[in-house]
C-alpha atoms as a PDB file:
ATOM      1  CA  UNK A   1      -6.134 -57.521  65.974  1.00  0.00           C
ATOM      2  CA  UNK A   2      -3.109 -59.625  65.567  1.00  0.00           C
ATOM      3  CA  UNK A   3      -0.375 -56.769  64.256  1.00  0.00           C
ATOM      4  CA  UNK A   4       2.728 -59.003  63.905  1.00  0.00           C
ATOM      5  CA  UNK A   5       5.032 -56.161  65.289  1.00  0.00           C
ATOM      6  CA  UNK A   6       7.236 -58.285  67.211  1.00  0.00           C
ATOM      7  CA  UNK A   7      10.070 -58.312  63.715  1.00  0.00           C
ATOM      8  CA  UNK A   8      11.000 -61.673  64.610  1.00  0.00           C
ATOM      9  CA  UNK A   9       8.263 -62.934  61.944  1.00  0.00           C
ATOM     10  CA  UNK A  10       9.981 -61.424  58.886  1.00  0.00           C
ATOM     11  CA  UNK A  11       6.803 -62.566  56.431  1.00  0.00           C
ATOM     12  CA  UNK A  12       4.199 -60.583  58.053  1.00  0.00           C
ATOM     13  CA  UNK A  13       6.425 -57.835  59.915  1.00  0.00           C
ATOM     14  CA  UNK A  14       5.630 -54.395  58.161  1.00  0.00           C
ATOM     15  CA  UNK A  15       7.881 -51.879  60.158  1.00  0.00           C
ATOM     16  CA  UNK A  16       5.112 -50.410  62.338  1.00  0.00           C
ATOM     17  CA  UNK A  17       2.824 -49.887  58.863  1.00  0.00           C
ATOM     18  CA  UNK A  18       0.593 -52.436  60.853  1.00  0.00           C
ATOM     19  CA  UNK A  19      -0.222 -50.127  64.101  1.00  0.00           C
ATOM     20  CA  UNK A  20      -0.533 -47.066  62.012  1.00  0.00           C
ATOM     21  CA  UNK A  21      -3.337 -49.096  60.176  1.00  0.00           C
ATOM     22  CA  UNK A  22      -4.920 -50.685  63.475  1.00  0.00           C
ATOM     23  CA  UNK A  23      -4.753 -47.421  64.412  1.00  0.00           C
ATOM     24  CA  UNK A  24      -7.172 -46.250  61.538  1.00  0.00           C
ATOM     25  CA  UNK A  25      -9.052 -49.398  62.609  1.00  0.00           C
ATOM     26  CA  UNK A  26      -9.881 -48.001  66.325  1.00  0.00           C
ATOM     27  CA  UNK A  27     -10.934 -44.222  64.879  1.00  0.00           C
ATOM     28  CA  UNK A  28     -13.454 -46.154  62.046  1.00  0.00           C
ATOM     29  CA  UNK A  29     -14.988 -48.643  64.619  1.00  0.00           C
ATOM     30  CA  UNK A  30     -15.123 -47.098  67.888  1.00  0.00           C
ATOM     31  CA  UNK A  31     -14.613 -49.557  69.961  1.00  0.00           C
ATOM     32  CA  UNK A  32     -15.334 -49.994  73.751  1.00  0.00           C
ATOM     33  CA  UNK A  33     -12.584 -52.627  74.088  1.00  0.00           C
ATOM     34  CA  UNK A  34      -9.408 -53.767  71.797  1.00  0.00           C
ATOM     35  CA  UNK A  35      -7.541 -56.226  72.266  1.00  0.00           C
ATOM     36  CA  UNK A  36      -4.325 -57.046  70.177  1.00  0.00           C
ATOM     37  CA  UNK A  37      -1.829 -59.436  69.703  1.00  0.00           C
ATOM     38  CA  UNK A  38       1.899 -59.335  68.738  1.00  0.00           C
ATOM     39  CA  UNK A  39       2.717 -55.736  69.898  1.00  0.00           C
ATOM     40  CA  UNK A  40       5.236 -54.197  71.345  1.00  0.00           C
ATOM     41  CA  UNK A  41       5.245 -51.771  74.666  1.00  0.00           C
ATOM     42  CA  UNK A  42       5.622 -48.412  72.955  1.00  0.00           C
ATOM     43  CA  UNK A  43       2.701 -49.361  71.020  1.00  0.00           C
ATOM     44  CA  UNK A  44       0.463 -49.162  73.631  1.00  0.00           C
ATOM     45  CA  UNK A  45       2.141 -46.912  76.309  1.00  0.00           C
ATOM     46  CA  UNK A  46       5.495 -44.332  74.885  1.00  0.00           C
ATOM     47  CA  UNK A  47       8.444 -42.515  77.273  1.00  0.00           C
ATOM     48  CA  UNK A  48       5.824 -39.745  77.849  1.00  0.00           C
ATOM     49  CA  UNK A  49       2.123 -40.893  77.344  1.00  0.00           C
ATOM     50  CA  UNK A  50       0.185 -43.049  75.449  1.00  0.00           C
ATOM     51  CA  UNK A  51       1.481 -45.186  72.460  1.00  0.00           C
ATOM     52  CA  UNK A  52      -0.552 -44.692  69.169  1.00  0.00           C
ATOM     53  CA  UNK A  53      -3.052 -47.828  69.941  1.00  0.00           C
ATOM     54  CA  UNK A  54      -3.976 -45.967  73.017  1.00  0.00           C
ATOM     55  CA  UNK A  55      -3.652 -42.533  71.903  1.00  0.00           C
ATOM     56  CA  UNK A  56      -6.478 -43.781  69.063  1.00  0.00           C
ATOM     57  CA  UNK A  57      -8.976 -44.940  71.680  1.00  0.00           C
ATOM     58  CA  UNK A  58      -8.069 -41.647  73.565  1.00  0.00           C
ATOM     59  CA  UNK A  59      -8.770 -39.368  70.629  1.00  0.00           C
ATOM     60  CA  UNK A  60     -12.698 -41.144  71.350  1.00  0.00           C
ATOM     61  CA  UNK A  61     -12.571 -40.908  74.763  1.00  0.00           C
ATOM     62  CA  UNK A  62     -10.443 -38.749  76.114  1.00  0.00           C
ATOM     63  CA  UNK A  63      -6.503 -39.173  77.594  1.00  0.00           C
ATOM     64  CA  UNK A  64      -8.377 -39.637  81.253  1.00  0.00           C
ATOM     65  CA  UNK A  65     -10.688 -42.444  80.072  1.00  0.00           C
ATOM     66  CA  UNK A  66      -8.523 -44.619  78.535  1.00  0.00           C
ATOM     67  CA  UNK A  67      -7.668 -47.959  80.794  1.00  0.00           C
ATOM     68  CA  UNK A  68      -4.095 -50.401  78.899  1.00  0.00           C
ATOM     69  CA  UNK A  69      -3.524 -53.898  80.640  1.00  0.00           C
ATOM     70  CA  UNK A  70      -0.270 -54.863  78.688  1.00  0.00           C
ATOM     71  CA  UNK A  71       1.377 -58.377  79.623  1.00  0.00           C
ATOM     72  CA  UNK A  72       4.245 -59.507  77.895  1.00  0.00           C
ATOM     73  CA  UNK A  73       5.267 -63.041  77.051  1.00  0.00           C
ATOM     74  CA  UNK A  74       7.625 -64.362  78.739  1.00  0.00           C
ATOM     75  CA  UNK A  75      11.589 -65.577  77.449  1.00  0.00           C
ATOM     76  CA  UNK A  76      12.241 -68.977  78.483  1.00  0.00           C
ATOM     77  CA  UNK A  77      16.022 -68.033  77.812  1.00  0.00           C
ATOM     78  CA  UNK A  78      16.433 -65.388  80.182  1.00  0.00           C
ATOM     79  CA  UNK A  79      13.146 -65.625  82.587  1.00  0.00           C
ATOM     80  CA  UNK A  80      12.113 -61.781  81.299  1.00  0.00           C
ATOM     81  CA  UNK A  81       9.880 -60.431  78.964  1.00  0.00           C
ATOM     82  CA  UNK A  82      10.263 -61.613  75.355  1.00  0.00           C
ATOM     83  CA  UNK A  83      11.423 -58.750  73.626  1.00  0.00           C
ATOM     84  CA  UNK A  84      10.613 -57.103  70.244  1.00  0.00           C
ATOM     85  CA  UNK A  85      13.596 -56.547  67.722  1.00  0.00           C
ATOM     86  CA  UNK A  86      13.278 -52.828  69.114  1.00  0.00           C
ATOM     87  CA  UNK A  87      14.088 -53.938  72.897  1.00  0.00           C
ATOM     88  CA  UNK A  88      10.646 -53.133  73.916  1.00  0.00           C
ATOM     89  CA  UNK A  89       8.709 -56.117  75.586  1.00  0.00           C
ATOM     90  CA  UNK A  90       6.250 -58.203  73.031  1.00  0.00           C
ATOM     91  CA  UNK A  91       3.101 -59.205  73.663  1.00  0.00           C
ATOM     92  CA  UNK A  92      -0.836 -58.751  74.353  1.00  0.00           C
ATOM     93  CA  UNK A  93      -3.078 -56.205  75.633  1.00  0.00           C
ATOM     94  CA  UNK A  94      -6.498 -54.801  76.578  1.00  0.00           C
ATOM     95  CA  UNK A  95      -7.179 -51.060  75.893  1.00  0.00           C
ATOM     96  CA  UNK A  96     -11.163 -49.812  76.986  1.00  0.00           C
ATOM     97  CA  UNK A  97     -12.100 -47.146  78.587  1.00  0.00           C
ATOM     98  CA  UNK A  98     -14.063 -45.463  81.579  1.00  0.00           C
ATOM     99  CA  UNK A  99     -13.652 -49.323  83.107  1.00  0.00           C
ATOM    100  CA  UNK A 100     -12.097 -51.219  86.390  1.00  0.00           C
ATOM    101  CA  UNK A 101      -8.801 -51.380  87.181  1.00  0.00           C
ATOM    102  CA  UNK A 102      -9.014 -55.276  88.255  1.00  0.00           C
ATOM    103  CA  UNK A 103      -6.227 -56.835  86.470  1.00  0.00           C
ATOM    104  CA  UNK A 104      -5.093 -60.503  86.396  1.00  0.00           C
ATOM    105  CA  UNK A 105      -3.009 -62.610  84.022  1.00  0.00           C
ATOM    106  CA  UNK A 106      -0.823 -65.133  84.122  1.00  0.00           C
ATOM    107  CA  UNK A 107       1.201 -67.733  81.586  1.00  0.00           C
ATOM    108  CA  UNK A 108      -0.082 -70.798  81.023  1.00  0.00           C
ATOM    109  CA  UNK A 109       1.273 -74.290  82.668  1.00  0.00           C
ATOM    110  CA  UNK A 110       1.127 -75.787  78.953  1.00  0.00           C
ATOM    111  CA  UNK A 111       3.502 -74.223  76.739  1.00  0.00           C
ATOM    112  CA  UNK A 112       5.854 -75.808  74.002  1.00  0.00           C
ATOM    113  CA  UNK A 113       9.579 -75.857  73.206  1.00  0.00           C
ATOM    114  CA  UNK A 114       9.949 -72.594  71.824  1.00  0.00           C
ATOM    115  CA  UNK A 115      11.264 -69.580  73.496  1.00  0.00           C
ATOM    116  CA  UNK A 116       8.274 -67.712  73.807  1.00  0.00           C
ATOM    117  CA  UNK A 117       5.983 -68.600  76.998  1.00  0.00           C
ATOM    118  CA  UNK A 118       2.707 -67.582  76.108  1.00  0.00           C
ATOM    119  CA  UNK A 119       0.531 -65.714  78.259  1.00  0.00           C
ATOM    120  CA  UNK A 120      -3.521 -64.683  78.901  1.00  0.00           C
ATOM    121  CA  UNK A 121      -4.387 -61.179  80.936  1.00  0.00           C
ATOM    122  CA  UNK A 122      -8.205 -60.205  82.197  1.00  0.00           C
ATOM    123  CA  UNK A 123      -9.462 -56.770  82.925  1.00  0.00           C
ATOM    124  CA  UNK A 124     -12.341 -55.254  84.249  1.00  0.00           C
ATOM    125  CA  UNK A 125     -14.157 -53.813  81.267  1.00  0.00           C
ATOM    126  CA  UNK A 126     -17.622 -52.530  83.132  1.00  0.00           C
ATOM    127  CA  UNK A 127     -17.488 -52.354  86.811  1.00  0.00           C
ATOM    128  CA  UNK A 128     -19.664 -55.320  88.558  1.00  0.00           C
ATOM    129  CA  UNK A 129     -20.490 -56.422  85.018  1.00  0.00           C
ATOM    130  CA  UNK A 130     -18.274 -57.537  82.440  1.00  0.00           C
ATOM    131  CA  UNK A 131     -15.142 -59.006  82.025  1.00  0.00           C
ATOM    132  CA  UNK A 132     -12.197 -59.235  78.972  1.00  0.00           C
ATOM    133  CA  UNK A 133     -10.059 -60.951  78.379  1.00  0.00           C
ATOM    134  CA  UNK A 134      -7.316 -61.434  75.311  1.00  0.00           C
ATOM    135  CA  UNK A 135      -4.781 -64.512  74.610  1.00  0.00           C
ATOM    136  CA  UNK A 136      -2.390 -65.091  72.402  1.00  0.00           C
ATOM    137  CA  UNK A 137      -1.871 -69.386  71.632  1.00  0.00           C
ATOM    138  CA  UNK A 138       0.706 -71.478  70.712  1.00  0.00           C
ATOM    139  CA  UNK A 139       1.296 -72.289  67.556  1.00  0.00           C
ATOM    140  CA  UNK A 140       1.330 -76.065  68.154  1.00  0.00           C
ATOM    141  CA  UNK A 141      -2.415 -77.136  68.047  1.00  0.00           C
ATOM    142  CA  UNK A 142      -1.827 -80.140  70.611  1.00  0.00           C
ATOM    143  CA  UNK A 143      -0.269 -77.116  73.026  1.00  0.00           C
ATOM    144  CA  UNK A 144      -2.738 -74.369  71.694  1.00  0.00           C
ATOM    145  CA  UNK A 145      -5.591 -76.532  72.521  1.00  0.00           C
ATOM    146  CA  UNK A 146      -4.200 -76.990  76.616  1.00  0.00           C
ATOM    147  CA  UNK A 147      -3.731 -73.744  76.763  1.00  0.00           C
ATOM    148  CA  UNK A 148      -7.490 -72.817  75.696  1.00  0.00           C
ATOM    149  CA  UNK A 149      -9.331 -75.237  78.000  1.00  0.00           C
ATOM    150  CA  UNK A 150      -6.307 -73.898  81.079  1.00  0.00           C
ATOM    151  CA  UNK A 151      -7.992 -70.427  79.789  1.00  0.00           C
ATOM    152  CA  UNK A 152     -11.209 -71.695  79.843  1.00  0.00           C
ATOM    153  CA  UNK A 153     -10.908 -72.987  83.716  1.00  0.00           C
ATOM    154  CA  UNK A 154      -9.522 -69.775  84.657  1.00  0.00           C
ATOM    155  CA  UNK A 155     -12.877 -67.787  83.896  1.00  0.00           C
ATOM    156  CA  UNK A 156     -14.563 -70.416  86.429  1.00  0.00           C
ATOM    157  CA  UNK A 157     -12.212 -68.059  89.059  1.00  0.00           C
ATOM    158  CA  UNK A 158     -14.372 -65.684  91.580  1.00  0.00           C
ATOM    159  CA  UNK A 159     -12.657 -62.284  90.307  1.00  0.00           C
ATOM    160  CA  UNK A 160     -14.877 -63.269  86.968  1.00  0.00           C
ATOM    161  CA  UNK A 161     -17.709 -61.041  86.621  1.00  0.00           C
ATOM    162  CA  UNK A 162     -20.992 -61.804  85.436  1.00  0.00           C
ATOM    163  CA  UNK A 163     -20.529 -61.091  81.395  1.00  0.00           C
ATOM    164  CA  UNK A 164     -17.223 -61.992  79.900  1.00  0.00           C
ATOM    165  CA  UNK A 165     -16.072 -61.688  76.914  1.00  0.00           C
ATOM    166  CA  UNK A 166     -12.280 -63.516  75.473  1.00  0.00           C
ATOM    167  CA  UNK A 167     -11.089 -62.519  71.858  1.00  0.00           C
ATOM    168  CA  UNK A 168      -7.599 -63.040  70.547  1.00  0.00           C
ATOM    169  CA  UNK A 169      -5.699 -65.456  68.226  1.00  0.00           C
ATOM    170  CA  UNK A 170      -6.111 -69.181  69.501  1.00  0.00           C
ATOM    171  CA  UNK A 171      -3.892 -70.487  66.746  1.00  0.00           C
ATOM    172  CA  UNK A 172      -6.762 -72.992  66.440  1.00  0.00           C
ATOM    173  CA  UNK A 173      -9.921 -72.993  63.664  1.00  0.00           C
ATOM    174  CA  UNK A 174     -13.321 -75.108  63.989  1.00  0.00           C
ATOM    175  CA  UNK A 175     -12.485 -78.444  63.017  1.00  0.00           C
ATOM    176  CA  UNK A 176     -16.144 -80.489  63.568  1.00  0.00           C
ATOM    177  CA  UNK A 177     -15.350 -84.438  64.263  1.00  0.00           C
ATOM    178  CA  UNK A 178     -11.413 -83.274  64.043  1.00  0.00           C
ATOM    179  CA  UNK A 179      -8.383 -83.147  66.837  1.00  0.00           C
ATOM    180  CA  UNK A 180      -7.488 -79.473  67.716  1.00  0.00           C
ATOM    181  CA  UNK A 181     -11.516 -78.259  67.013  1.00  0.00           C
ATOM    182  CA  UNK A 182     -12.061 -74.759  69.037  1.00  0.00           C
ATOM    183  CA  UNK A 183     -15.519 -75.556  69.060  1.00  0.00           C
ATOM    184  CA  UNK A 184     -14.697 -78.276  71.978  1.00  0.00           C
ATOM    185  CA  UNK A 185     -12.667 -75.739  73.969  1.00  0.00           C
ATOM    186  CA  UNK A 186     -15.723 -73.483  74.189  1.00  0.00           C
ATOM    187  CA  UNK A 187     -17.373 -74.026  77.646  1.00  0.00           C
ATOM    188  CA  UNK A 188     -21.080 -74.454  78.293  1.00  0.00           C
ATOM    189  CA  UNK A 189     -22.662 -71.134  78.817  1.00  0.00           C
ATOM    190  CA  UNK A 190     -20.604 -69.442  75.945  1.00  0.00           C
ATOM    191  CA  UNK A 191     -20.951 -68.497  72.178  1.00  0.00           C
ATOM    192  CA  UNK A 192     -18.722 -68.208  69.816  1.00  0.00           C
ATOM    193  CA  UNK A 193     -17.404 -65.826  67.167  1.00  0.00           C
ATOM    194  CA  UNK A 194     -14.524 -65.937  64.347  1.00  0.00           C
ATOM    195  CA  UNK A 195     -12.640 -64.680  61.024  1.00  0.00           C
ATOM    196  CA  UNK A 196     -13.039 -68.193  60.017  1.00  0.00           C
ATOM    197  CA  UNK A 197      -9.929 -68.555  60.769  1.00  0.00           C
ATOM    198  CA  UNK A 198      -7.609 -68.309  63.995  1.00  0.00           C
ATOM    199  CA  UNK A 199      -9.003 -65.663  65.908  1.00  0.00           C
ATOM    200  CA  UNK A 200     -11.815 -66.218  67.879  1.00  0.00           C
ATOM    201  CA  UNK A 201     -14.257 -64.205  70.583  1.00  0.00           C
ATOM    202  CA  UNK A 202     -16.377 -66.327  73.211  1.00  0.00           C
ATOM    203  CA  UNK A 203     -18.208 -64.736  74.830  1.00  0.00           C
ATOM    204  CA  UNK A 204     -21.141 -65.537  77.942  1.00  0.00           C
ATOM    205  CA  UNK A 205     -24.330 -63.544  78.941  1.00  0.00           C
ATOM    206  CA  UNK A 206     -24.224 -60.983  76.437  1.00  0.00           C
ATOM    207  CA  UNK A 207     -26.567 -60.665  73.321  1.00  0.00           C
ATOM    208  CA  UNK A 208     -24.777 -60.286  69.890  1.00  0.00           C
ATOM    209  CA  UNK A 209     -25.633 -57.878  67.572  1.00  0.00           C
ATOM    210  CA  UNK A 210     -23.512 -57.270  64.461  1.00  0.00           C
ATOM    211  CA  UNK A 211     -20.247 -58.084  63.882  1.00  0.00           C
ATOM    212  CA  UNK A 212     -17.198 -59.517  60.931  1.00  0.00           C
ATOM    213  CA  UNK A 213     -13.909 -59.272  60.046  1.00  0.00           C
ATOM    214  CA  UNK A 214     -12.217 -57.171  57.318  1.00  0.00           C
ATOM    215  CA  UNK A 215      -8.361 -57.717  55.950  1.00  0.00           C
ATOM    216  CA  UNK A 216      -5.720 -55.401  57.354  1.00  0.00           C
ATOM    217  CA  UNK A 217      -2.965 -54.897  54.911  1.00  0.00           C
ATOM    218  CA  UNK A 218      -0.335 -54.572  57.023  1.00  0.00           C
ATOM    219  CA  UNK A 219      -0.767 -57.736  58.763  1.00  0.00           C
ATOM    220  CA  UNK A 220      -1.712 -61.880  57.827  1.00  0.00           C
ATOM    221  CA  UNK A 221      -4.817 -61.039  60.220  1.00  0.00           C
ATOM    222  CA  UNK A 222      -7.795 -59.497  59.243  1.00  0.00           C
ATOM    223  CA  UNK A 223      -9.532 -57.222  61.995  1.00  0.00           C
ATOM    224  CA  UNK A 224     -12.440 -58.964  63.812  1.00  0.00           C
ATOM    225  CA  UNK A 225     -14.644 -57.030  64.884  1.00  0.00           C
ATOM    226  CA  UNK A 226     -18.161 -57.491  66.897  1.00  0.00           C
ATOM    227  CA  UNK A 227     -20.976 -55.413  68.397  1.00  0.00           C
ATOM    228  CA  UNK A 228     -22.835 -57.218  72.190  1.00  0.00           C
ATOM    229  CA  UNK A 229     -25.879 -55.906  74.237  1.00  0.00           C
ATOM    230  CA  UNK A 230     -24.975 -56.737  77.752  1.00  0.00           C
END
């Protein structure tokens, strides 16, 4: 889910209404793994526990279960973390539970002339088994598209386990026979899943079962959502 909680985007910026409602999203689906774009820190993790997109996969699971890889972007003006209009840092993250705690991420080499450095974080989902990943891309489609094949290398790296799986917004839609087509960023081995739009999941030794995306009000991205036998 991309929640557009940073307030800098004023069009889709709904004064937290957004987490409340991806919160509703994680008690409906009951998910192993989220991952979500455009947040803030004290949505996942608060002064004294768990934000409310972790407390929601904790109500599943349990507050000793729960597992939040939170990277922000970075701030090309002041080499720190990009910061939401509430001070807290802005950016992705991973919540799953009963998991690893094998953590990497990084910002990518390709970024444009914005302030916001964008960045990709990997977590270990099942131990010895399956890896995920979320992203959050440019929104220049020359840059966007760098950024997904740099992302795409990375997962060719020996912390990678067997079964991966990468959803977030790539700021890039299938575009057969077109520049800036996500379908050529997807490496051999891997499948492919979307809203039809500019969120995407690949995904690599895993069967898929079920899945779609359904509009969030509270945000300009729908939730994607998808079920995997691994």
């Amino acid at each position: 889910m991309n929640l557009c909680d940073s307030g800098w985007a004023r069009s889709c910026y709904s004064s937290g209404r957004a987490v409340a409602e991806a919160v509703a999203k994680i008690h409906r689906y009951a998910p192993d793994l989220v991952t979500v774009q455009e947040v803030c820190h004290d949505d996942v993790y608060s002064a004294d526990g768990w934000g409310p997109l972790a407390q929601a996969m904790a109500d599943l699971y349990g507050d000793a279960h729960i597992v939040v890889d939170f990277v922000p972007a970075a701030d090309r003006r002041t080499d720190e973390g990009l910061r939401c209009v509430n001070d807290q840092f802005y950016g992705v993250a991973t919540i799953h539970h009963d998991g690893g705690s094998d953590v990497h991420y990084g910002w990518y080499r390709s970024q444009d002339s914005t302030p916001e450095e964008r960045a990709w974080t990997c977590t270990t989902v099942v131990v010895g088994r399956l890896t995920g990943c979320t992203t959050h891309l440019s929104t220049h489609r020359d840059v966007a598209m760098r950024q997904c094949h740099e992302l795409m290398s990375i997962l060719d790296s020996p912390w990678v386990l067997p079964d991966v799986v990468v959803s977030g917004d790539f700021n890039l839609t299938a575009n057969p026979g077109r520049p800036h087509n996500v379908r050529d960023c997807v490496p051999a081995g891997y499948h492919r899943r979307s809203d039809n739009s500019l969120q995407q999941v690949f995904f690599s030794n895993m069967s898929w079962i079920q899945g779609g995306y359904a509009r969030m009000r509270w945000t300009d991205h729908p939730v994607l959502y998808e079920m995997f036998r691994i």
